[in-house]
Protein backbone atom coordinates (compact mmCIF):
# COMPACT_ATOMS: atom_id res chain seq x y z
CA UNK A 1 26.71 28.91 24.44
CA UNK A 2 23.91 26.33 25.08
CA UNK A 3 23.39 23.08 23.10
CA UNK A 4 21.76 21.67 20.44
CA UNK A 5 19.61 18.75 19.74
CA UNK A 6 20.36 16.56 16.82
CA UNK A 7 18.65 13.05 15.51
CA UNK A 8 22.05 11.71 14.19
CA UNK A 9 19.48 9.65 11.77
CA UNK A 10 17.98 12.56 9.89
CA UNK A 11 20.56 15.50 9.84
CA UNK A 12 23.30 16.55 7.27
CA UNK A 13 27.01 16.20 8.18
CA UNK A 14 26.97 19.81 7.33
CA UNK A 15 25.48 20.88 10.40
CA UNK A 16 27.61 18.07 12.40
CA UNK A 17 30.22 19.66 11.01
CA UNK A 18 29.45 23.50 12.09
CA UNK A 19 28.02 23.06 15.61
CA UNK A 20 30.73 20.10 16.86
CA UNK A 21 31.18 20.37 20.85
CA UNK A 22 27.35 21.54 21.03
CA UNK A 23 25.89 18.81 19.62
CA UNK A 24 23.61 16.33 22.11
CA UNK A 25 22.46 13.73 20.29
CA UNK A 26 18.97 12.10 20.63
CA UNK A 27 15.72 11.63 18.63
CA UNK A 28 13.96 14.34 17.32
CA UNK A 29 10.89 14.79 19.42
CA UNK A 30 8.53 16.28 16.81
CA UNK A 31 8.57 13.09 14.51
CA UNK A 32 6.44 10.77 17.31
CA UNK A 33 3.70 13.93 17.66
CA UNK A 34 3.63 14.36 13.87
CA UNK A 35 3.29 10.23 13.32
CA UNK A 36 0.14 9.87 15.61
CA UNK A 37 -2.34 11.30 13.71
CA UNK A 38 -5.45 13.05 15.44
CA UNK A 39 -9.02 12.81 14.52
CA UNK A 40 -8.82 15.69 12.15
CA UNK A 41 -6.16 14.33 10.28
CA UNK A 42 -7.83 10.73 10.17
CA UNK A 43 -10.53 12.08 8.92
CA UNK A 44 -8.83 13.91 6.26
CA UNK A 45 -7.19 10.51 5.55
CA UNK A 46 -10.27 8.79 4.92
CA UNK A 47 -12.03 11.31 2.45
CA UNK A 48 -8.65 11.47 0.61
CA UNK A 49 -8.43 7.63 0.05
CA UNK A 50 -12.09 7.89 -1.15
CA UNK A 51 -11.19 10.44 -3.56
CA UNK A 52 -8.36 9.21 -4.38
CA UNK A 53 -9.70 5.13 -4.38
CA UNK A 54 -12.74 6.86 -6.94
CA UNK A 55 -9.87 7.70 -9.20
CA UNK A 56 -8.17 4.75 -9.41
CA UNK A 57 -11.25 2.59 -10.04
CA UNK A 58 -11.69 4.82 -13.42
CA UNK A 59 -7.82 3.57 -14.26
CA UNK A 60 -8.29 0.32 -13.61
CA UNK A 61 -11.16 -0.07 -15.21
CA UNK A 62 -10.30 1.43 -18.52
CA UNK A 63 -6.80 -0.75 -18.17
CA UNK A 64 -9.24 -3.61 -18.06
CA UNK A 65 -10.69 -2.48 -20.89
CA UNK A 66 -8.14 -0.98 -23.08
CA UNK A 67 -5.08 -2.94 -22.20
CA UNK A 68 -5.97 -6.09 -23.82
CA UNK A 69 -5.95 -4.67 -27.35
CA UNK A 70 -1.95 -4.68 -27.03
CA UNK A 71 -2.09 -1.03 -27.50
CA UNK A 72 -1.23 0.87 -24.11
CA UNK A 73 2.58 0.88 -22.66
CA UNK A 74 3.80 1.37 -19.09
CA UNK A 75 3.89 5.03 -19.96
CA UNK A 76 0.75 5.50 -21.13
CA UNK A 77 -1.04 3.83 -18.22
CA UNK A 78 1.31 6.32 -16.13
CA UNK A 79 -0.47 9.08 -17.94
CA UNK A 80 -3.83 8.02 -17.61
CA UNK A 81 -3.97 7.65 -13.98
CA UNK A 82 -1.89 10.79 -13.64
CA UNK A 83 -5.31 11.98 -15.70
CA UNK A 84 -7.58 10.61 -13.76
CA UNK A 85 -6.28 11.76 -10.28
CA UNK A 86 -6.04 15.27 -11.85
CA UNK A 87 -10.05 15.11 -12.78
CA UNK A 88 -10.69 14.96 -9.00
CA UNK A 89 -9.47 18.82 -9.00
CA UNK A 90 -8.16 18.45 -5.89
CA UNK A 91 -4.52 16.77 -6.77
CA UNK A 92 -1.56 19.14 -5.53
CA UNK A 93 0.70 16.52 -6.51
CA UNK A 94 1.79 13.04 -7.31
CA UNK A 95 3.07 11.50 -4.03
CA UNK A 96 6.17 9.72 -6.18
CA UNK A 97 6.90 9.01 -9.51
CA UNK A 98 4.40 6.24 -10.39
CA UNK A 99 5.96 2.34 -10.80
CA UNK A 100 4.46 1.60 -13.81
CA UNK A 101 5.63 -2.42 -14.62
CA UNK A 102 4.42 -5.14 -16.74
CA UNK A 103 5.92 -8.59 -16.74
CA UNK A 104 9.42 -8.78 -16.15
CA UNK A 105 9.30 -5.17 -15.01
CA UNK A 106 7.04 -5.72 -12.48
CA UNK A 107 9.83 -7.79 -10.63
CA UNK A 108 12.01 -4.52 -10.39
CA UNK A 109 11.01 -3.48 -7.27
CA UNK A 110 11.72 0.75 -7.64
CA UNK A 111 11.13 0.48 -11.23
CA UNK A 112 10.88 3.62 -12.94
CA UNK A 113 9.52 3.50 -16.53
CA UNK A 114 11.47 5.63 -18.98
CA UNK A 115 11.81 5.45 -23.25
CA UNK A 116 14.87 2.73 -23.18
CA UNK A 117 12.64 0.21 -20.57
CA UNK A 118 9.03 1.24 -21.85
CA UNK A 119 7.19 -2.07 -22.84
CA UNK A 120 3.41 -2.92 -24.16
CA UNK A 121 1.05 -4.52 -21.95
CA UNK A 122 0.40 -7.95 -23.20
CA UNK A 123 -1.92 -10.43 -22.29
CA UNK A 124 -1.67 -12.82 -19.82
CA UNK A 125 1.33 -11.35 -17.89
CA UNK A 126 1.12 -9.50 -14.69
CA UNK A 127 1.00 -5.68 -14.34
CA UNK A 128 1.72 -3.80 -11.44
CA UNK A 129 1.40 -0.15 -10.87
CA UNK A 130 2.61 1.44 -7.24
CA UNK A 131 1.42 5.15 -7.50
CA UNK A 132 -0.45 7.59 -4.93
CA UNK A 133 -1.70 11.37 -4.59
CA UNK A 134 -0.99 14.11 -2.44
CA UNK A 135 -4.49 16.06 -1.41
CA UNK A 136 -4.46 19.16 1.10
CA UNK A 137 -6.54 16.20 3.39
CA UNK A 138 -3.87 13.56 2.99
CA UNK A 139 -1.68 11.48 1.56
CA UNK A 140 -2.09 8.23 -0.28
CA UNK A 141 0.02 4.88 -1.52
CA UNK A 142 -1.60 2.04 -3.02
CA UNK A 143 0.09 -0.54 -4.93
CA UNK A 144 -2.23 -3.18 -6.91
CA UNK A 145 -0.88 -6.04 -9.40
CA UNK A 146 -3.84 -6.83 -11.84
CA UNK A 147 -4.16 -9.81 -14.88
CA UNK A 148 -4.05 -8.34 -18.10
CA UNK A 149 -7.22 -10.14 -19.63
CA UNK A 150 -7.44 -12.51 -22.62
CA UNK A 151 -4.73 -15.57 -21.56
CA UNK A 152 -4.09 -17.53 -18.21
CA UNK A 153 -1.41 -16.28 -16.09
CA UNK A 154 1.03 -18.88 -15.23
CA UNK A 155 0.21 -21.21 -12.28
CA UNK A 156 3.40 -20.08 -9.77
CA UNK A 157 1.83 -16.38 -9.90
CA UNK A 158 -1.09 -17.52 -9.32
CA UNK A 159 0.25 -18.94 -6.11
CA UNK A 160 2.50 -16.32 -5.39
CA UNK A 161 -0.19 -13.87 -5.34
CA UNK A 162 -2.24 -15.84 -3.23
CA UNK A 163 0.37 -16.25 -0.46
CA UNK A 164 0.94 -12.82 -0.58
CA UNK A 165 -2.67 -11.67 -0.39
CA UNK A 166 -2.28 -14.25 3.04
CA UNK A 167 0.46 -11.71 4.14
CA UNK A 168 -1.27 -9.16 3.39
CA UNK A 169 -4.81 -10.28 5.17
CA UNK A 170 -2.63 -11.65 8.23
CA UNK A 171 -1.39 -8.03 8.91
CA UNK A 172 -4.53 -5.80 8.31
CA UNK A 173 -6.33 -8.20 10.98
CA UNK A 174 -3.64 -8.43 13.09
CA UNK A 175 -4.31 -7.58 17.10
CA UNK A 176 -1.56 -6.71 19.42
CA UNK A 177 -0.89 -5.03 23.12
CA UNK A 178 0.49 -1.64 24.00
CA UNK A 179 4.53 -1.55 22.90
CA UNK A 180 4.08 -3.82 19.93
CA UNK A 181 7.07 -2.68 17.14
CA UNK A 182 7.15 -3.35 14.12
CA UNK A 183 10.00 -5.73 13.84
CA UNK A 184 6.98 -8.24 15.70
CA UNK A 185 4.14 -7.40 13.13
CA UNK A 186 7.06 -7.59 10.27
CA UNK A 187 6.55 -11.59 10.22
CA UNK A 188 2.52 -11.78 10.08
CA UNK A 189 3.37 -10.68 6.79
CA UNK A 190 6.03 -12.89 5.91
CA UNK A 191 4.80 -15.73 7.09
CA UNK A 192 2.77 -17.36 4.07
CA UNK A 193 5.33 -17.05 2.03
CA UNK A 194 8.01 -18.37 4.18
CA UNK A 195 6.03 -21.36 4.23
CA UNK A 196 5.93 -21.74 0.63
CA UNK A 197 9.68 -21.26 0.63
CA UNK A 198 9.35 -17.19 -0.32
CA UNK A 199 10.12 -13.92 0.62
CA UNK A 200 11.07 -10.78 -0.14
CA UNK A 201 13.88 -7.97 -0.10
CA UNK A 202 11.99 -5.10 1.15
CA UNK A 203 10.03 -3.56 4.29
CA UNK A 204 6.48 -4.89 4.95
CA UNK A 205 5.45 -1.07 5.95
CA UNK A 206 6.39 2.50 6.18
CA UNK A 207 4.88 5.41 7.87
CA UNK A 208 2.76 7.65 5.91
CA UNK A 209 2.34 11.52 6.44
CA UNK A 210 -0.68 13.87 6.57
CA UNK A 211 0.10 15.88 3.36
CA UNK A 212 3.95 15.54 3.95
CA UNK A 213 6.38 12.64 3.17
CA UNK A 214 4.54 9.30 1.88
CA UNK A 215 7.64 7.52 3.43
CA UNK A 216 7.44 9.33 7.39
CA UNK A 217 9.21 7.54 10.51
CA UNK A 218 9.17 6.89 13.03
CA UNK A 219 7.37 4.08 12.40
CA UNK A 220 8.50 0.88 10.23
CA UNK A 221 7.08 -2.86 9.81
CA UNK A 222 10.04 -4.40 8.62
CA UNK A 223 12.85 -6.11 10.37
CA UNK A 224 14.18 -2.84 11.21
CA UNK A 225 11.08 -1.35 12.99
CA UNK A 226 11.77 -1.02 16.41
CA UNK A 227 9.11 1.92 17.35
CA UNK A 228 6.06 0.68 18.70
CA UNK A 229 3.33 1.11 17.21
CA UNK A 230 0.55 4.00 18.84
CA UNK A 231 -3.03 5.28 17.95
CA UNK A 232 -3.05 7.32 14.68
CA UNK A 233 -0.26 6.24 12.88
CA UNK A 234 -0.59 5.77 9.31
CA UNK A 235 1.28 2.57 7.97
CA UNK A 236 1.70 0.98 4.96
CA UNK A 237 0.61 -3.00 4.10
CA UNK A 238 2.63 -4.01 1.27
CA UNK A 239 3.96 -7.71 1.15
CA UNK A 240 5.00 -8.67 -2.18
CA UNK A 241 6.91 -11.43 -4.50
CA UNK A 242 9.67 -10.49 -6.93
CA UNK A 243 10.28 -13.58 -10.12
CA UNK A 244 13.26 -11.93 -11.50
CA UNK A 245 12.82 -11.66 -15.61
CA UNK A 246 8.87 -13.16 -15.36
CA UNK A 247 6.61 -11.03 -12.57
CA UNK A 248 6.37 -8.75 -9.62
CA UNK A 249 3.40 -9.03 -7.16
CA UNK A 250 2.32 -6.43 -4.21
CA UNK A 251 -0.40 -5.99 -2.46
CA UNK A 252 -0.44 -2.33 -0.13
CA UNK A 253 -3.20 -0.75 1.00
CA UNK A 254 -2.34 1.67 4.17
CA UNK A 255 -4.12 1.67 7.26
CA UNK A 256 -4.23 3.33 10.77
CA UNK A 257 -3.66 1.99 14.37
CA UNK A 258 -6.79 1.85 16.49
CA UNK A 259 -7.26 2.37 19.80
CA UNK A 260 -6.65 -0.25 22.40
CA UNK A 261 -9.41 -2.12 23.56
CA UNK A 262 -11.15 -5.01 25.32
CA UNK A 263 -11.74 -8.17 23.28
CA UNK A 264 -14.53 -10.04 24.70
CA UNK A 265 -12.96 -12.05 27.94
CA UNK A 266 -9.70 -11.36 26.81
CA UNK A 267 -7.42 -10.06 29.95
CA UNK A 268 -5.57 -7.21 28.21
CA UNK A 269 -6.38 -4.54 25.88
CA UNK A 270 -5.10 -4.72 22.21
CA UNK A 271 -4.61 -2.37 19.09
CA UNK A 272 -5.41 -2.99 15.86
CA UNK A 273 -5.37 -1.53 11.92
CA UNK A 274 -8.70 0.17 10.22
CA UNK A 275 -7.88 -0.07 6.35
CA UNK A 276 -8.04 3.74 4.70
CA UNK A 277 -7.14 2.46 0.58
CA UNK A 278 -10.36 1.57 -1.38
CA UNK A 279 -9.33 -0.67 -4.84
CA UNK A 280 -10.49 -4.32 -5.92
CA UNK A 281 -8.23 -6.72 -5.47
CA UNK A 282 -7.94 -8.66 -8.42
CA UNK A 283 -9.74 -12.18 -7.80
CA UNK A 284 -8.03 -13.83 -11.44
CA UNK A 285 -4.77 -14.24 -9.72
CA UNK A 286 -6.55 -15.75 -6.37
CA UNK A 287 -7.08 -19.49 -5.76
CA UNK A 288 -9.16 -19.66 -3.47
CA UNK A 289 -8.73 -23.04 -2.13
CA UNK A 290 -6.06 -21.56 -0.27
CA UNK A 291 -7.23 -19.24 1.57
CA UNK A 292 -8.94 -20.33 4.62
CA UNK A 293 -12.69 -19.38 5.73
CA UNK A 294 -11.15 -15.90 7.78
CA UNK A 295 -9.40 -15.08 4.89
CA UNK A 296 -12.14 -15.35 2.58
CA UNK A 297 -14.73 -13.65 4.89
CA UNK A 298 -12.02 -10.67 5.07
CA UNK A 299 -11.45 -10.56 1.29
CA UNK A 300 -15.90 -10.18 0.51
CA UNK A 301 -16.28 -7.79 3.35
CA UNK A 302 -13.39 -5.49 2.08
CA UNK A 303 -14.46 -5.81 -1.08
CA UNK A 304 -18.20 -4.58 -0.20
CA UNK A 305 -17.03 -1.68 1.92
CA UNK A 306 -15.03 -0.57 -0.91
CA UNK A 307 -18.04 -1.07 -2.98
CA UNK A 308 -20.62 0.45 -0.97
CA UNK A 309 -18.20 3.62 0.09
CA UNK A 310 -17.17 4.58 -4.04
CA UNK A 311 -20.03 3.61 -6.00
CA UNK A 312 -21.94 6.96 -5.45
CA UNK A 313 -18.91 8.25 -7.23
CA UNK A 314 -18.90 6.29 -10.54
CA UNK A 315 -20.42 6.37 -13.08
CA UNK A 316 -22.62 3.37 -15.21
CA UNK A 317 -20.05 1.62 -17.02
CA UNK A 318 -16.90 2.11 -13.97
CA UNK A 319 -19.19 1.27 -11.51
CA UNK A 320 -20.61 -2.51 -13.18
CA UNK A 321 -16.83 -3.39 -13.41
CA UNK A 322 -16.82 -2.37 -9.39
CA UNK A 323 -19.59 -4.58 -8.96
CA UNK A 324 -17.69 -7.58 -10.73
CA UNK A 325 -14.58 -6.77 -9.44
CA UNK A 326 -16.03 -6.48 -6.00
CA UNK A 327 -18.49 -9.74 -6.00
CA UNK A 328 -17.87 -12.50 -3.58
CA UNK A 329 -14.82 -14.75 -3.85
């Protein structure tokens, strides 16, 4: 007797299988409640990415240091930031396995490092590492593609990385009305790159848990995405460009939807994204004659909130390579 609800998108033909003729199909109505965060969790969101943004300074840092001596691997860098998340003493967990790619591994999108593909980090190619931690206050997902020091990186990543550092400042500033999905916001992204002829094969965002999944619906920026977008969600930022055999370049930070709001004379009230992930981004592969004035402005004033907000939490040495990394463009 009775019925049951089922979100055809989430549940096992097992249980399709068992209850049959009882089965009324529809969205499962705890996923929208879970995806707007409240103020608690937000908050809890914040002091983990400050934790967690701490931690990864220490990595990069020593990866600026160490990995020109042509002496640390994609595993090894795996390990130390697994290390230095772990010396926060509050890590519960990895949120995935870390993407840990140099050159022509960076351009695998889901790589996954193992002893057959495990390559040294030489200088003047690209490195990007994908990684994030799960803390009992939340959840984080950063991806960052750095220079290793001591050549030039070639001219087209250079470029590439600019345009998608465009993407990525066109959607963390976007503003938009009430019913905004992400299908819309998808393109702010894209855009940049799709004027230098670019793209790439993956979404633009995913929803983020509180302590849970790092990839939680129902919530998606990609061409896909056709929630809107509310107050409290959690959202990834993560354009990127993929050189098959040569580089891979991402940029994500996550960030949350604001509340709706005036805007000066404007007639109707419009949302917006607070950024939660604290990490340099790395000004060797920008050219700045690119980007315009906005762009710029945006780029010095994240970089001195993530500067003021971690330096209490490093030490001498981490915390003058903050102050480079984080200087004005």
């Amino acid at each position: 007797t009775g019925t049951v609800l089922v979100d055809p998108s989430h549940t096992p033909q097992y249980f399709k299988n068992i209850l049959q003729d009882k089965i009324v199909e529809g969205k499962d109505p705890c996923n929208l409640k879970k995806a707007c965060k409240n103020s608690v969790e937000i908050e809890g969101a914040i002091a983990a990415h400050i934790r967690d943004g701490a931690a990864l300074c220490k990595f990069l840092h020593w990866l600026d240091i160490t990995a020109p001596t042509g002496k640390v691997s994609e595993v090894d860098a795996v390990s130390y930031l697994e290390q230095c998340r772990q010396e926060t003493g509050e890590l519960k967990d990895l949120s995935f396995d870390t993407i840990s790619g140099s050159g022509p591994n960076g351009a695998i999108v889901h790589y996954r490092v193992n002893n057959e593909s495990n390559r040294i980090l030489q200088s003047g190619e690209l490195y990007l590492v994908d990684s994030g931690g799960q803390y009992l206050d939340g959840t984080t997902d950063v991806t960052r593609t750095v220079l290793i020091d001591g050549a030039s990186p070639p001219e087209t990543a250079v470029e590439a990385f600019t345009l998608v550092l465009k993407g990525h400042i066109g959607l963390a500033t976007a503003r938009f009305p009430e019913k905004t999905d992400g299908v819309q916001l998808d393109a702010l992204a894209r855009a940049p790159l799709w004027a230098g002829g670019l793209d790439f094969d993956h979404g633009t965002g995913h929803g983020v848990g509180s302590y849970l999944s790092v990839h939680e619906g129902p919530q998606r920026i990609s061409k896909g995405g056709t929630q809107p977008l509310m107050p409290g969600m959690i959202v990834s930022n993560e354009p990127g460009y993929y050189q098959k055999g040569e580089f891979g370049i991402r940029i994500e930070n996550l960030q949350f939807v604001t509340p709706a709001e005036k805007i000066k004379t404007g007639e109707r009230l419009m949302m917006g994204f607070e950024v939660l992930t604290l990490a340099p981004i790395d000004k060797r592969l920008i050219d700045a004659s690119m980007l315009s004035s906005q762009e710029i402005e945006w780029l010095n004033n994240y970089h001195q909130h993530v500067l003021d907000t971690l330096s209490p939490l490093l030490k001498s040495e981490t915390l003058i390579w903050l102050q480079q990394s984080c200087s004005p463009l």
